[in-house]
PDB file of N, CA and C in Angstrom:
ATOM      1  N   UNK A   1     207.357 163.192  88.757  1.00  0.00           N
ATOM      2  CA  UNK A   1     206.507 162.891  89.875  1.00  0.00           C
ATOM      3  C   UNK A   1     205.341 163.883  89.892  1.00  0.00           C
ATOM      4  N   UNK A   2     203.908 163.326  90.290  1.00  0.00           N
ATOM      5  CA  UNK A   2     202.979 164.544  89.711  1.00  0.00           C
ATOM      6  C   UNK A   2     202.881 165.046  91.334  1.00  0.00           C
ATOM      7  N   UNK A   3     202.234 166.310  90.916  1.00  0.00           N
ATOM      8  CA  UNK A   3     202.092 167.274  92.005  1.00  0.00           C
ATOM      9  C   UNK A   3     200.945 167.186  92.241  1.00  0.00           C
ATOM     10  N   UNK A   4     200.195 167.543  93.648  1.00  0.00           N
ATOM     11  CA  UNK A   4     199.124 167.180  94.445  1.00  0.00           C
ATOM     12  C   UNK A   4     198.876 168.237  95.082  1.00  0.00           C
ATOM     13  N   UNK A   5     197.654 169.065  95.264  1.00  0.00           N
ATOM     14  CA  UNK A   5     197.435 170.230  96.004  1.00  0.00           C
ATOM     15  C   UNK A   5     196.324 169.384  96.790  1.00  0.00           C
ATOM     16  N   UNK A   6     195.971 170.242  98.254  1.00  0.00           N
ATOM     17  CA  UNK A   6     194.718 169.934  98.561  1.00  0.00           C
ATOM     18  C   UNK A   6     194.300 170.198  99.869  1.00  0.00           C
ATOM     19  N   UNK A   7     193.227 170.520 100.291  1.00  0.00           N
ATOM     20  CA  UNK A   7     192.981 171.061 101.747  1.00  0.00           C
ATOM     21  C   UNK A   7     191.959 169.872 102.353  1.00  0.00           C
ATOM     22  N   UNK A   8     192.394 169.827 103.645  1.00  0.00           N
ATOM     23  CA  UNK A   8     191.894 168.908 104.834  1.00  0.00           C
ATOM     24  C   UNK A   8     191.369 169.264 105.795  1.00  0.00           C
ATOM     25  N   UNK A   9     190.142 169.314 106.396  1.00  0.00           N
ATOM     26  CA  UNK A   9     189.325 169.821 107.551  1.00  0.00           C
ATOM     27  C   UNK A   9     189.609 168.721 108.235  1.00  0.00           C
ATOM     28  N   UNK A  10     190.267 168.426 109.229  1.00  0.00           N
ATOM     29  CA  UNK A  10     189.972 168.028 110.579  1.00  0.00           C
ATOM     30  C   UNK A  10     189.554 168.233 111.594  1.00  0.00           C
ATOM     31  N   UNK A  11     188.280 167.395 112.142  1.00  0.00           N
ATOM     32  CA  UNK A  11     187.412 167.479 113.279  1.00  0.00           C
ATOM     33  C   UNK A  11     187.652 166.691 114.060  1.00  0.00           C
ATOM     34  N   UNK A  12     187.656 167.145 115.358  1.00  0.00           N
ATOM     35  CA  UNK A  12     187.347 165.860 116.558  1.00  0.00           C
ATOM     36  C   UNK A  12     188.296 166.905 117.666  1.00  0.00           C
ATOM     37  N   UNK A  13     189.254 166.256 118.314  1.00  0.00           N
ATOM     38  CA  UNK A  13     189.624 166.951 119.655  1.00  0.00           C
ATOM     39  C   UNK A  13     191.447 167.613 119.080  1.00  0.00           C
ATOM     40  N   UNK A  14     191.560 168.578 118.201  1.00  0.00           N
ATOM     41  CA  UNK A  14     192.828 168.685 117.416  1.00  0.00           C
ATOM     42  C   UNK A  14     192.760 170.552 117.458  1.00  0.00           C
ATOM     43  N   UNK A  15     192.676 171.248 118.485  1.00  0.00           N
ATOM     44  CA  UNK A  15     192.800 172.765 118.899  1.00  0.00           C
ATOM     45  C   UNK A  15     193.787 172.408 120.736  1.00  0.00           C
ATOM     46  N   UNK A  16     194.517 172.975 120.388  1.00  0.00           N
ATOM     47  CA  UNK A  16     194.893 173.305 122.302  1.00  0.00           C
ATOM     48  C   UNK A  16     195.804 171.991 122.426  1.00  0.00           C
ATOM     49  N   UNK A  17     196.307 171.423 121.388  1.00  0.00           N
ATOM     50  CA  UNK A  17     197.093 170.037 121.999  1.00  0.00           C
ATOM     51  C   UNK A  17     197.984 169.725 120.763  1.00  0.00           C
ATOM     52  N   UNK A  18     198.806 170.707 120.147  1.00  0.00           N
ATOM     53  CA  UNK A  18     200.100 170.939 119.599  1.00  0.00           C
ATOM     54  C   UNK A  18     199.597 170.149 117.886  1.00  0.00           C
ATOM     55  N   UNK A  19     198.068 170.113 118.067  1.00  0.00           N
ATOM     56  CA  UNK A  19     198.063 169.438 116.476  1.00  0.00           C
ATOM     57  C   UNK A  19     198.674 170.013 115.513  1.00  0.00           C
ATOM     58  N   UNK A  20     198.478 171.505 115.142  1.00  0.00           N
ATOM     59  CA  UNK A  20     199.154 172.283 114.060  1.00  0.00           C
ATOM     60  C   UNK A  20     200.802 171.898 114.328  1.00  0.00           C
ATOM     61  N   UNK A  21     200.863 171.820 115.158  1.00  0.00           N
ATOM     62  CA  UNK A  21     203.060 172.127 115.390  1.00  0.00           C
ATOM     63  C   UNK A  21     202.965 170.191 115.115  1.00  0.00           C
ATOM     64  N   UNK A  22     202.906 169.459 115.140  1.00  0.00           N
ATOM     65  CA  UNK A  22     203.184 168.206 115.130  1.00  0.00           C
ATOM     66  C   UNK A  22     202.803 167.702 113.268  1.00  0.00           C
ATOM     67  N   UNK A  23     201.314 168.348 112.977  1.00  0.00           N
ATOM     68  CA  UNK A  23     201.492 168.763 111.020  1.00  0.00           C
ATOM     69  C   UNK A  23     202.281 169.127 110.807  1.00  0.00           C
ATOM     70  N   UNK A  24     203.067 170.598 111.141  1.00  0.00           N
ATOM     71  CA  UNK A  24     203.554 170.875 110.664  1.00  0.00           C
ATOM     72  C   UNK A  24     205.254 170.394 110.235  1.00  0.00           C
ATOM     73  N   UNK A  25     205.613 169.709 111.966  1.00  0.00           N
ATOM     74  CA  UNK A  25     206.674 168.975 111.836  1.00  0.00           C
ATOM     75  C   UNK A  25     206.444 167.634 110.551  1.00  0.00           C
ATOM     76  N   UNK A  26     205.738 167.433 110.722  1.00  0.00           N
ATOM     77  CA  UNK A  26     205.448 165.373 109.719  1.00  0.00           C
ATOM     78  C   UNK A  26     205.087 166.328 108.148  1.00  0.00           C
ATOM     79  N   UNK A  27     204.820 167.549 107.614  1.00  0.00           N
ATOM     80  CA  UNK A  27     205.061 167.696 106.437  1.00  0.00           C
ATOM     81  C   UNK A  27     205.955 168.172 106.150  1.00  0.00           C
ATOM     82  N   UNK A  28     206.886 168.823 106.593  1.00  0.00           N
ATOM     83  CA  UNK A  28     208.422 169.020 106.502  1.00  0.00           C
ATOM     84  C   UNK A  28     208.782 168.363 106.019  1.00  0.00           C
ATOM     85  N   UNK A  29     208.832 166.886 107.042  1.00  0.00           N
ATOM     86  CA  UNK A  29     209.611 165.949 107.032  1.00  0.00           C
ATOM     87  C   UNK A  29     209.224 165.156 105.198  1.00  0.00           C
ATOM     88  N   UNK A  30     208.437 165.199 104.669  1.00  0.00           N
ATOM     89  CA  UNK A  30     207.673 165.007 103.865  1.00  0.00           C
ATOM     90  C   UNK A  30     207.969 165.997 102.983  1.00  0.00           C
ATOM     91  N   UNK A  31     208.600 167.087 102.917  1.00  0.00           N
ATOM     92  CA  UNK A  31     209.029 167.942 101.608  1.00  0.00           C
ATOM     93  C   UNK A  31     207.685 168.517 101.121  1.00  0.00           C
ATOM     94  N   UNK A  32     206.570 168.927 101.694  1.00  0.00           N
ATOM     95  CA  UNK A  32     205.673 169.513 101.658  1.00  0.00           C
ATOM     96  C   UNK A  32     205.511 171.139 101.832  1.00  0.00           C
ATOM     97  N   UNK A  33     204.757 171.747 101.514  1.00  0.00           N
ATOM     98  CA  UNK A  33     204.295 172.695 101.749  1.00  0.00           C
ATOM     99  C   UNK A  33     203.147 173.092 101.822  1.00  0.00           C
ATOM    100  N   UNK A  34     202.503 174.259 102.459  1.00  0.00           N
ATOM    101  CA  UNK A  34     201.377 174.757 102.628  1.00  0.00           C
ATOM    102  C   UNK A  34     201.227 175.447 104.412  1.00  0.00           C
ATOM    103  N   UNK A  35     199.989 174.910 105.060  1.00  0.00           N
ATOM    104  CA  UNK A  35     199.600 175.440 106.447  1.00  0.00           C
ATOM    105  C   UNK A  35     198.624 174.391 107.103  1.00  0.00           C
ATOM    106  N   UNK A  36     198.603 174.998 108.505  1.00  0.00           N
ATOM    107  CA  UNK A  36     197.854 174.208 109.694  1.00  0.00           C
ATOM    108  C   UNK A  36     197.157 175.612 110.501  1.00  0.00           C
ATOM    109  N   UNK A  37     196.112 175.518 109.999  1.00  0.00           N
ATOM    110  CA  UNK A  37     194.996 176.673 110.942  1.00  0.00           C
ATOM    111  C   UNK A  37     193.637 176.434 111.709  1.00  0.00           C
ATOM    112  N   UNK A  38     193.869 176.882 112.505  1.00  0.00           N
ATOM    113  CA  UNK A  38     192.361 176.176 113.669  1.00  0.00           C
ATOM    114  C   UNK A  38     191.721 177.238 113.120  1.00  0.00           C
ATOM    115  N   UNK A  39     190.264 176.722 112.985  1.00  0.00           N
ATOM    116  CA  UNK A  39     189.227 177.365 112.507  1.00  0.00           C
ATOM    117  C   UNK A  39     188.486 177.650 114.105  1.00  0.00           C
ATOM    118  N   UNK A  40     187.255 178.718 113.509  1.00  0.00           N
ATOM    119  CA  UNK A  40     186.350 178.936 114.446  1.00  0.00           C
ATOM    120  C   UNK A  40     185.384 177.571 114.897  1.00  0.00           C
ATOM    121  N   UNK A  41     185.465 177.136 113.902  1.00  0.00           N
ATOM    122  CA  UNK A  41     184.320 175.631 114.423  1.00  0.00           C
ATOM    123  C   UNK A  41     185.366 174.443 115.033  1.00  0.00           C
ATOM    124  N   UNK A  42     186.078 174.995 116.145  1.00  0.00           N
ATOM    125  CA  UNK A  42     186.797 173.959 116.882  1.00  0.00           C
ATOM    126  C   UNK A  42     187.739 172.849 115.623  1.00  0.00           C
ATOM    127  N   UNK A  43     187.577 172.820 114.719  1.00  0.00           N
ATOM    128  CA  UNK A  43     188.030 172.320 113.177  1.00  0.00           C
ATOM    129  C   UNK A  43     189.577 172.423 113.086  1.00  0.00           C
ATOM    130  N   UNK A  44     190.547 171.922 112.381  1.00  0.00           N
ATOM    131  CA  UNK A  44     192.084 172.669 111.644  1.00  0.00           C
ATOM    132  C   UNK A  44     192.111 172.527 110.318  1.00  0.00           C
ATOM    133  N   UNK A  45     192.444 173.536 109.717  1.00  0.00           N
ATOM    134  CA  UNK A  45     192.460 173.335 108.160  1.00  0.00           C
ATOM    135  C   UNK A  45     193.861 173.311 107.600  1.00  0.00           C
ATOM    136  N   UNK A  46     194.489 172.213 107.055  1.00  0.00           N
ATOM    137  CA  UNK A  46     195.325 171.950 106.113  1.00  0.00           C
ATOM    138  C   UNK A  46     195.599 172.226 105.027  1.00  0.00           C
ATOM    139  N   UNK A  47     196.529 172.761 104.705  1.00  0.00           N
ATOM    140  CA  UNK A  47     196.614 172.956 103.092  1.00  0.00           C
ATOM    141  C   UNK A  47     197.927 172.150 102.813  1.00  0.00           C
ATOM    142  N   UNK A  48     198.102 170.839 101.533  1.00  0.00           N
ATOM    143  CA  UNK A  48     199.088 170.438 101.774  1.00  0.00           C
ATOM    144  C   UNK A  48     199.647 170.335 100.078  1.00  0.00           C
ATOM    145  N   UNK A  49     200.758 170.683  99.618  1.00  0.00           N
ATOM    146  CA  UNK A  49     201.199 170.508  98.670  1.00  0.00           C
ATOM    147  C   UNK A  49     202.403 170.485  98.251  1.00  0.00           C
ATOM    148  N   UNK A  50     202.131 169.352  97.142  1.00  0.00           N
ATOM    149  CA  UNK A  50     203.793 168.683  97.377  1.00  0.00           C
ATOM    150  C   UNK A  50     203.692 167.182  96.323  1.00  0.00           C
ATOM    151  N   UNK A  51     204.552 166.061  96.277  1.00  0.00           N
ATOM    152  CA  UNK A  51     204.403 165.229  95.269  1.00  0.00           C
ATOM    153  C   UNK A  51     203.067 164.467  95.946  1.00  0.00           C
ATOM    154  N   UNK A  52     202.567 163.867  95.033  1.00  0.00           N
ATOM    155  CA  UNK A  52     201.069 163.071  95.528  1.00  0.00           C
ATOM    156  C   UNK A  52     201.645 162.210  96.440  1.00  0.00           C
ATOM    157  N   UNK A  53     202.313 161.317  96.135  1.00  0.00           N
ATOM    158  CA  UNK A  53     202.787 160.189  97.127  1.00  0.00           C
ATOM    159  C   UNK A  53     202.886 160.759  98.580  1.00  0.00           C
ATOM    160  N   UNK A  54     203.218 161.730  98.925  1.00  0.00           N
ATOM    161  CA  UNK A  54     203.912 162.412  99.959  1.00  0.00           C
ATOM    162  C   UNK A  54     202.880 163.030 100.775  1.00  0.00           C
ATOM    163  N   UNK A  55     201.920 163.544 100.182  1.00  0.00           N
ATOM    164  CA  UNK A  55     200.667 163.784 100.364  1.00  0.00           C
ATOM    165  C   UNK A  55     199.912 163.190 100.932  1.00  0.00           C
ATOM    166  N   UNK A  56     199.756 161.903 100.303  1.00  0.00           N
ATOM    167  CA  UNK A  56     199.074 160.842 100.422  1.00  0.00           C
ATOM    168  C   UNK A  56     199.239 159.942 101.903  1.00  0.00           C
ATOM    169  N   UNK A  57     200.510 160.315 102.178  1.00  0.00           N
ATOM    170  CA  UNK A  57     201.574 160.020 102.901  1.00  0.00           C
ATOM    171  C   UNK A  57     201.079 160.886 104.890  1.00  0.00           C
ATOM    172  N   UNK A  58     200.905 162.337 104.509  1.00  0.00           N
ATOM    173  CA  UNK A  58     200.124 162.978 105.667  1.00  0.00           C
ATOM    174  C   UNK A  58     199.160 162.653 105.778  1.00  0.00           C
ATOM    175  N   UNK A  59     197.879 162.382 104.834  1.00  0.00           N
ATOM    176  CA  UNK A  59     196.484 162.435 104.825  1.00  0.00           C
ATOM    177  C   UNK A  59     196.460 161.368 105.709  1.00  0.00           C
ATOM    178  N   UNK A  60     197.062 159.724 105.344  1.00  0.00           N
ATOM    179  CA  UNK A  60     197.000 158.885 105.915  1.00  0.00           C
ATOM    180  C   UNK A  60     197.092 159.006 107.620  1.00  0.00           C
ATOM    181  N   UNK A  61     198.686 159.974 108.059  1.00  0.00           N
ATOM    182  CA  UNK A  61     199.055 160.219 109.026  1.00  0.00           C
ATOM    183  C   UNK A  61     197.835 161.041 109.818  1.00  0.00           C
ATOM    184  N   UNK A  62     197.077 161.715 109.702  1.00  0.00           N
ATOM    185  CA  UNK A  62     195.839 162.452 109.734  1.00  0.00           C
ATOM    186  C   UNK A  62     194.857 161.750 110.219  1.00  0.00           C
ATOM    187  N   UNK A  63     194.849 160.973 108.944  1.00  0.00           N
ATOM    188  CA  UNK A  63     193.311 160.253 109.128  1.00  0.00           C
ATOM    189  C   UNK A  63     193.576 159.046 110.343  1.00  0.00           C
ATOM    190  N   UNK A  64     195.056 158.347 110.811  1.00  0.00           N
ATOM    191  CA  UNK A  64     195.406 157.928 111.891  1.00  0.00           C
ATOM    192  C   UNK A  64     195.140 158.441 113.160  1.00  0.00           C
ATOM    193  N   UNK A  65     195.137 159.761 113.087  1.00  0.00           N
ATOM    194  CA  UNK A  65     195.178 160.011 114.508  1.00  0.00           C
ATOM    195  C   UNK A  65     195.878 161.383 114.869  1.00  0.00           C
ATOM    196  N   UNK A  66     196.879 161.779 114.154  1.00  0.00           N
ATOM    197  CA  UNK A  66     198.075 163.010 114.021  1.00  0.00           C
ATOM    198  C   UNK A  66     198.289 162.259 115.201  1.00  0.00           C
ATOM    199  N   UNK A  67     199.223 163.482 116.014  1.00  0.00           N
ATOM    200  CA  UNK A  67     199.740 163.224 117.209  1.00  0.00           C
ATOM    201  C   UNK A  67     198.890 162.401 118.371  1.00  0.00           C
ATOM    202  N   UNK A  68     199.711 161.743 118.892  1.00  0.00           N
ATOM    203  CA  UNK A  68     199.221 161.066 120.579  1.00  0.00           C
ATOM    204  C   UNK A  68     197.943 162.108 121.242  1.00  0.00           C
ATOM    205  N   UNK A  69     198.664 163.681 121.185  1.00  0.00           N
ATOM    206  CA  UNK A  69     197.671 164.349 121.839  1.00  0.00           C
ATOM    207  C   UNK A  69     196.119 164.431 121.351  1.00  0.00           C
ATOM    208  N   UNK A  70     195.900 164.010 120.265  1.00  0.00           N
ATOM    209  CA  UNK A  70     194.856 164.684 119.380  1.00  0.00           C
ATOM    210  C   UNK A  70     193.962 163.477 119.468  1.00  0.00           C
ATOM    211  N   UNK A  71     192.741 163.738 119.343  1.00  0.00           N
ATOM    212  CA  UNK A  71     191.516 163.046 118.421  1.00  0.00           C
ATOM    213  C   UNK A  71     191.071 163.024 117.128  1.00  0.00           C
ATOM    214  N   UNK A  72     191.132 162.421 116.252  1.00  0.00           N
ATOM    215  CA  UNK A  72     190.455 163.019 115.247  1.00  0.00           C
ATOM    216  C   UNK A  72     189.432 161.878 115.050  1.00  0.00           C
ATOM    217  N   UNK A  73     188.281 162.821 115.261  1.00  0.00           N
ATOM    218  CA  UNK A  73     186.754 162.250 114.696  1.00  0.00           C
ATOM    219  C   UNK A  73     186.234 161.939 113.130  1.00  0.00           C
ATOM    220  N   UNK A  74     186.967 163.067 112.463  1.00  0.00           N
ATOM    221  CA  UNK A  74     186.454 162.939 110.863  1.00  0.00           C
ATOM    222  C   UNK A  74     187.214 164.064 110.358  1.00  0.00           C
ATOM    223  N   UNK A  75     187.543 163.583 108.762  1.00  0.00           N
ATOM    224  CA  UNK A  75     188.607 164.594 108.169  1.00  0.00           C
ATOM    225  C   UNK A  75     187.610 164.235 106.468  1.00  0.00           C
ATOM    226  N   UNK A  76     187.858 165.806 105.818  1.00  0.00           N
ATOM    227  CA  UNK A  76     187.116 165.993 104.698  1.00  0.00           C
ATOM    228  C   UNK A  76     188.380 166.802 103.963  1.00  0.00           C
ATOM    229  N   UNK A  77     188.161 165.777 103.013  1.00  0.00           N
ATOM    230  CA  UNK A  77     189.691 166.311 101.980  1.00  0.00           C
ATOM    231  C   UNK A  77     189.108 166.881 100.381  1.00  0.00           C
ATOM    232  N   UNK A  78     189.802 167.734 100.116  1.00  0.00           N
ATOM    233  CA  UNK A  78     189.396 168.492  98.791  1.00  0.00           C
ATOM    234  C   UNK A  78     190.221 168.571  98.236  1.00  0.00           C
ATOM    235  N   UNK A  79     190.417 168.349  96.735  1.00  0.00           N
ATOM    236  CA  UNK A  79     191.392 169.094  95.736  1.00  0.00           C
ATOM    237  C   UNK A  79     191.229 170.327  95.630  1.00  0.00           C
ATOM    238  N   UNK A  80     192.883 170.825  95.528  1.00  0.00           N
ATOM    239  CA  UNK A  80     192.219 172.517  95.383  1.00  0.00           C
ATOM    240  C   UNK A  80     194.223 173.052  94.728  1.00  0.00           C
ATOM    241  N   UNK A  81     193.639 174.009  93.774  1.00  0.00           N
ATOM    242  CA  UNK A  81     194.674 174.307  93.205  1.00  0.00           C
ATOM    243  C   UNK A  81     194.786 176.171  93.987  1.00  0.00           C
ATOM    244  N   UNK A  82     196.105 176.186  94.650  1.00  0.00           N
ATOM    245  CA  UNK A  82     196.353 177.563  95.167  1.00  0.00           C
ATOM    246  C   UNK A  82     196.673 178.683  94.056  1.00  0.00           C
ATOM    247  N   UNK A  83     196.422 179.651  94.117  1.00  0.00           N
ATOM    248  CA  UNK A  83     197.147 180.763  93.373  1.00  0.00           C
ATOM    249  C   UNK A  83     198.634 180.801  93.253  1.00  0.00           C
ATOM    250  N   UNK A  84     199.088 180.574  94.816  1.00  0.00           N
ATOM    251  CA  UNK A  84     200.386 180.838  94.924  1.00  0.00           C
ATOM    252  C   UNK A  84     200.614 179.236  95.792  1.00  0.00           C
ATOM    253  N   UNK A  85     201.705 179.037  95.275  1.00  0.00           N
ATOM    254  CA  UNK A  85     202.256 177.682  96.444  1.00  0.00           C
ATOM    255  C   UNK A  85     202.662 178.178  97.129  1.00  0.00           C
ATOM    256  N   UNK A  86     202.755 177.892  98.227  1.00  0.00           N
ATOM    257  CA  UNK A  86     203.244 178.474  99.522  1.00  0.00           C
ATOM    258  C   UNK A  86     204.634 177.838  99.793  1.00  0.00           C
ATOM    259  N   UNK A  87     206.028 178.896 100.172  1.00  0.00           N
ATOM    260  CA  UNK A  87     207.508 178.353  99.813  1.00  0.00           C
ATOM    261  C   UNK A  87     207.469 177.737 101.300  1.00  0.00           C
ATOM    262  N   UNK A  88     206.965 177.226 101.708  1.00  0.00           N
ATOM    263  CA  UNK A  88     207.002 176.498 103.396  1.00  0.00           C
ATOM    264  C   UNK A  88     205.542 175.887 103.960  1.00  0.00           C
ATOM    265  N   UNK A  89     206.090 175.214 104.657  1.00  0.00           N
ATOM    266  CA  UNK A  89     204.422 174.814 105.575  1.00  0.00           C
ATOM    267  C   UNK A  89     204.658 175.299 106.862  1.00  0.00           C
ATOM    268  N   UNK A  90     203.818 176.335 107.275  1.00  0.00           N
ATOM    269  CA  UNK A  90     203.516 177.390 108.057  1.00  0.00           C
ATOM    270  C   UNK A  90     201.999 177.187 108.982  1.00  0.00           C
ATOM    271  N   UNK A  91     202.042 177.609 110.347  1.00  0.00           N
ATOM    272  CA  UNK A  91     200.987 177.416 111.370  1.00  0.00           C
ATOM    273  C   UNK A  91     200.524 179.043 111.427  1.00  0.00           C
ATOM    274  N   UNK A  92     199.330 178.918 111.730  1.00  0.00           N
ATOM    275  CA  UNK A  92     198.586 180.034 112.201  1.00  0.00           C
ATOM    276  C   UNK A  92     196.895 180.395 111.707  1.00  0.00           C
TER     277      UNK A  92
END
């Protein structure tokens, strides 16, 4: 199964309304790893890695909407290969 790295900027209304903790729950669940971090530009940045399918699998969930609480206006996805994989998907 091939492996998939890659980071996700999400914009729109996704700071102050459990977006990171609700990523972070749905890539778990997904056998993923990486992070969920609110940026200074009101933004959250994703890092998600794990089999492509699975991946493919959040982005979608993302580009839906994430959680009930959230907005999302627009999401910009990048390939990106980490130094280190990260042994968990982690908020902060």
């Amino acid at each position: 199964m091939a492996e998939r790295s890659c980071t996700i900027r999400v914009y729109g209304m996704v700071q102050g309304v459990g977006f990171r903790y609700h990523t972070q729950q749905q890539a778990k669940a997904l056998g993923l790893t990486g992070y969920a971090r609110n940026q200074s530009d009101g933004s959250v940045e994703v890092l998600a890695c794990g089999p492509e399918q699975q991946v493919e699998t959040l982005i979608s969930w993302l580009q839906a909407g994430g959680p009930r609480s959230a907005r999302v206006d627009n999401l910009v996805t990048e390939p990106c290969e980490p130094t280190e994989r990260p042994a968990s998907f982690t908020t902060g």
